[in-house]
N, C-alpha and C. Protein backbone atom coordinates (compact mmCIF):
# COMPACT_ATOMS: atom_id res chain seq x y z
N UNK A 1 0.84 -1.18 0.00
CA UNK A 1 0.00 0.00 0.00
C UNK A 1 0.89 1.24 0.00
N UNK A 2 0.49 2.38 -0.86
CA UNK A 2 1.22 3.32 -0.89
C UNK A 2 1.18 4.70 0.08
N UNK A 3 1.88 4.78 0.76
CA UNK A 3 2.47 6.12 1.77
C UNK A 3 1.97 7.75 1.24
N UNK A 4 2.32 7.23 -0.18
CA UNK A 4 2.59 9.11 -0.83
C UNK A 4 1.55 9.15 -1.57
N UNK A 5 0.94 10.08 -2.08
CA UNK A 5 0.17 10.27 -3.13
C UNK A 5 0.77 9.92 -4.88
N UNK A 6 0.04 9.48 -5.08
CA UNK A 6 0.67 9.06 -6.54
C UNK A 6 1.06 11.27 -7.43
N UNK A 7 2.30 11.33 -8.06
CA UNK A 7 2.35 12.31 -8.79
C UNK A 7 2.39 12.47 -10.74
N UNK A 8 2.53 13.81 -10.55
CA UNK A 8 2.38 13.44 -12.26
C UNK A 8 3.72 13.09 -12.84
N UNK A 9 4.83 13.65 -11.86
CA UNK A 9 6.15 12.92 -12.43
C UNK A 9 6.25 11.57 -12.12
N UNK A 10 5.55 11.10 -11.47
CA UNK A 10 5.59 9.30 -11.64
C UNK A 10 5.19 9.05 -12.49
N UNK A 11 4.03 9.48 -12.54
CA UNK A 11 2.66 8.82 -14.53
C UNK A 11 3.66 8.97 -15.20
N UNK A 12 4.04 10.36 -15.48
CA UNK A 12 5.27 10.53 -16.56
C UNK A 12 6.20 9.75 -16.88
N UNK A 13 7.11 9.25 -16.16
CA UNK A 13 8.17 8.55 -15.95
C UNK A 13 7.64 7.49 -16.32
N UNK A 14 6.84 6.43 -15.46
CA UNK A 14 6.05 5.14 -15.89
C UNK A 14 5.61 5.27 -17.43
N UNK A 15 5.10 6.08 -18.18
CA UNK A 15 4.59 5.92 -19.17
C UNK A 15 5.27 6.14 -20.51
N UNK A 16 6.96 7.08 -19.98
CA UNK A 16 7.67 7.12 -20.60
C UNK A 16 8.52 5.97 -21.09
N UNK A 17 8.49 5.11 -20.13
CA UNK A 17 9.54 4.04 -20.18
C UNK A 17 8.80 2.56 -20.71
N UNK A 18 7.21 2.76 -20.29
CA UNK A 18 6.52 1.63 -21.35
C UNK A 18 6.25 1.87 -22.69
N UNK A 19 6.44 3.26 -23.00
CA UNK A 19 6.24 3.28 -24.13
C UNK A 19 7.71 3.28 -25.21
N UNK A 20 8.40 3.59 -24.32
CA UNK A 20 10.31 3.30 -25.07
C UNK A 20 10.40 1.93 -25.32
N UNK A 21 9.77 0.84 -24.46
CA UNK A 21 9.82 -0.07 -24.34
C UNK A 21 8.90 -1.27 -25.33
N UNK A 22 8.10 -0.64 -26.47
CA UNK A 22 7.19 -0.75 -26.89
C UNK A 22 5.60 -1.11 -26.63
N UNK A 23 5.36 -0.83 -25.06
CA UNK A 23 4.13 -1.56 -24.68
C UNK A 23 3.23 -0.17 -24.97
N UNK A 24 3.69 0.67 -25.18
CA UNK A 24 2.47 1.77 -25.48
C UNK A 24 2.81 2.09 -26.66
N UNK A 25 1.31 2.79 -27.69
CA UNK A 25 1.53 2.73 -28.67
C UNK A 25 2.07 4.33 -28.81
N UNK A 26 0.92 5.37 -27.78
CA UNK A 26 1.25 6.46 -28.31
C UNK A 26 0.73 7.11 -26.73
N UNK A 27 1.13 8.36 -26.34
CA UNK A 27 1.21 9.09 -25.38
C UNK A 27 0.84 10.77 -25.88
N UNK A 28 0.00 11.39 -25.05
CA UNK A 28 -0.32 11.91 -25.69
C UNK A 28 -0.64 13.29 -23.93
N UNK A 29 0.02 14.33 -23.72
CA UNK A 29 -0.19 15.04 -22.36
C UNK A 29 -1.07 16.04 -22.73
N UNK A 30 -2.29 16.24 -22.31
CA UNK A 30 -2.75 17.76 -22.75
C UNK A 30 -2.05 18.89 -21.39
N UNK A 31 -3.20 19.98 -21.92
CA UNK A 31 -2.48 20.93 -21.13
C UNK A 31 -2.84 21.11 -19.64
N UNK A 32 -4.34 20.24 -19.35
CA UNK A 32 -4.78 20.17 -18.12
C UNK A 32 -4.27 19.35 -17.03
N UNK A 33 -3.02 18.60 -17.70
CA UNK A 33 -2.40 16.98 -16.73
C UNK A 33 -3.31 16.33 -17.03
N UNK A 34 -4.05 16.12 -17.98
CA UNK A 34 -4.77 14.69 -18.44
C UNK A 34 -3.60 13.64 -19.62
N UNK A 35 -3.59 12.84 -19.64
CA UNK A 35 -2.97 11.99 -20.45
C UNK A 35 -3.72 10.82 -21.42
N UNK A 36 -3.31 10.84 -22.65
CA UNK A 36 -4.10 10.03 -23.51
C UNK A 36 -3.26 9.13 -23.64
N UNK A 37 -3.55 7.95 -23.37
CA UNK A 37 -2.42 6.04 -24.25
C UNK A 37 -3.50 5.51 -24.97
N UNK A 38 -2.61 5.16 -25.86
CA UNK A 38 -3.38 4.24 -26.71
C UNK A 38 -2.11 3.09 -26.72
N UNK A 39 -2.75 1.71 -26.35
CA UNK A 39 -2.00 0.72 -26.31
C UNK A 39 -1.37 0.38 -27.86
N UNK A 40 -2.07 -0.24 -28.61
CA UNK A 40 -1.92 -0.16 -30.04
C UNK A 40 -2.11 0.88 -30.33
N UNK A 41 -1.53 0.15 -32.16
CA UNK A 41 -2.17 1.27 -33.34
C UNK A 41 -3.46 1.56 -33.69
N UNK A 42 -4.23 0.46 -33.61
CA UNK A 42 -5.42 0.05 -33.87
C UNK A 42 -6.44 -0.14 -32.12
N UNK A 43 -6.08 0.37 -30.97
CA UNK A 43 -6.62 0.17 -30.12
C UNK A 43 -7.16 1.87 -29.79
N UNK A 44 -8.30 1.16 -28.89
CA UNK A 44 -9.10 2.29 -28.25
C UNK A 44 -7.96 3.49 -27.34
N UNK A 45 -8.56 4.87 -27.44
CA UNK A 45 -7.18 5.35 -26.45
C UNK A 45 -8.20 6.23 -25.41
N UNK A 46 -7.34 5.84 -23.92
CA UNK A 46 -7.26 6.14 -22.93
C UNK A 46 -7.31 7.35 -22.19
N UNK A 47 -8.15 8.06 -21.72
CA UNK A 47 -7.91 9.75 -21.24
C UNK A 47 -7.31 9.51 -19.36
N UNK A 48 -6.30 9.46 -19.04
CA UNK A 48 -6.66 9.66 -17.62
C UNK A 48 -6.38 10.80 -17.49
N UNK A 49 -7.16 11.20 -16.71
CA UNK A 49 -7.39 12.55 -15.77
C UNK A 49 -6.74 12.66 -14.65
N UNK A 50 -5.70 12.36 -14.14
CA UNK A 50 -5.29 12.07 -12.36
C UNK A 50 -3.82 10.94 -12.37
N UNK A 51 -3.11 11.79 -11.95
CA UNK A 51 -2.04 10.72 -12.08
C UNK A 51 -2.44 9.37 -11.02
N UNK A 52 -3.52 9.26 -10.45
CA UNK A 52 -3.52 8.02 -9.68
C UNK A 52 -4.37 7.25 -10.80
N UNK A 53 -5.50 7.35 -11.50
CA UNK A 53 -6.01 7.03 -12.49
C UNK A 53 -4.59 6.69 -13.77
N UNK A 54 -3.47 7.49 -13.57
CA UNK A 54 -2.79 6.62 -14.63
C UNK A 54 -1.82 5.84 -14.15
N UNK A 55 -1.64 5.93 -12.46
CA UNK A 55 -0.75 4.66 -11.94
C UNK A 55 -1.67 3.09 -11.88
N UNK A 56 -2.57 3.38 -11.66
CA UNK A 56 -3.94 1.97 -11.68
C UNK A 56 -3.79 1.87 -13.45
N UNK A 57 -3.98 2.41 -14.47
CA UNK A 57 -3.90 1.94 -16.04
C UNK A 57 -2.62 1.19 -15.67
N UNK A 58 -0.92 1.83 -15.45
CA UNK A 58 0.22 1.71 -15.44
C UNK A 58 0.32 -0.19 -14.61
N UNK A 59 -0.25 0.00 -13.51
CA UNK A 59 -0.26 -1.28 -12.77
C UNK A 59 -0.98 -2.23 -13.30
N UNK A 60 -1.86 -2.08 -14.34
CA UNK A 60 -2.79 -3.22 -14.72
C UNK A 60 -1.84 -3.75 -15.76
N UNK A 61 -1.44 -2.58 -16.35
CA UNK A 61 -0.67 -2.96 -17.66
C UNK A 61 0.72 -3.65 -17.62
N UNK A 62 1.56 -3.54 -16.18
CA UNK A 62 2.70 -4.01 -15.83
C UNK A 62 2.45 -5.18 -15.58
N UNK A 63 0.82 -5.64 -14.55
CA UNK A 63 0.79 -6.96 -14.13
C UNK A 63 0.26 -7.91 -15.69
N UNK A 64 -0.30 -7.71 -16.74
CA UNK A 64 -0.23 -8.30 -17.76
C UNK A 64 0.74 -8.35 -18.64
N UNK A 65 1.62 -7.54 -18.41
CA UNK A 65 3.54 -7.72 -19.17
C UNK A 65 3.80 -9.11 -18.63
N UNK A 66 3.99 -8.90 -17.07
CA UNK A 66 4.36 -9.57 -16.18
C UNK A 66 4.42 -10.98 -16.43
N UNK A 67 2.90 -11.44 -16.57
CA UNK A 67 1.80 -12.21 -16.92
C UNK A 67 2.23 -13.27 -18.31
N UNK A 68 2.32 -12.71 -19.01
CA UNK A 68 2.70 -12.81 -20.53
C UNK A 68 3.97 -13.62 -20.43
N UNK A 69 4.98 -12.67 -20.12
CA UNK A 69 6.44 -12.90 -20.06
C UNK A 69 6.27 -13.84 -19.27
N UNK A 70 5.68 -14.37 -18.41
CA UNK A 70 5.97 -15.96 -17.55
C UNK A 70 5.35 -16.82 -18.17
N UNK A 71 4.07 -16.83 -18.82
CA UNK A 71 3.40 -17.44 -19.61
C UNK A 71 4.62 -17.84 -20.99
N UNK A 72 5.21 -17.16 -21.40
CA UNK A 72 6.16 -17.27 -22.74
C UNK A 72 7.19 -18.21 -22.34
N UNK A 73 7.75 -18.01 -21.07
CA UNK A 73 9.10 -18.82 -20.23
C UNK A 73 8.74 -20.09 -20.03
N UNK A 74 7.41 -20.78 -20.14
CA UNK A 74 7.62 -21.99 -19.95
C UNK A 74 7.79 -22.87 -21.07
């Protein structure tokens, strides 16, 4: 359980590095601190509003990397 409040330089950071990484397709910051992902090219895209709303996207999406990649290892 987390201590701190989730910030927008965390979303940032997290979303920077899945998407270097190829798990996001596209990233997208408006000017209000809302953030748009779109997983694919061809996938629905994402508005969060709240960097805690994009650490919960960020965590769903890490635990199905996660998921995958152990699923592939056997």
């Amino acid at each position: 359980m987390r201590t701190t409040p989730a910030t927008s330089a965390e979303a940032d950071s997290w979303l920077a590095v899945l998407h270097q990484r190829g798990h996001l397709h596209h990233i997208e910051t408006g000017p209000d601190g809302t953030r748009t992902v779109q997983r694919g090219r061809h996938s629905h895209p994402w508005t969060l509003h709240h960097p805690v709303l994009a650490l919960d996207f960020i965590e769903d999406l890490v635990r199905e990397i996660r998921q995958r990649d152990a699923e592939a290892s056997r």
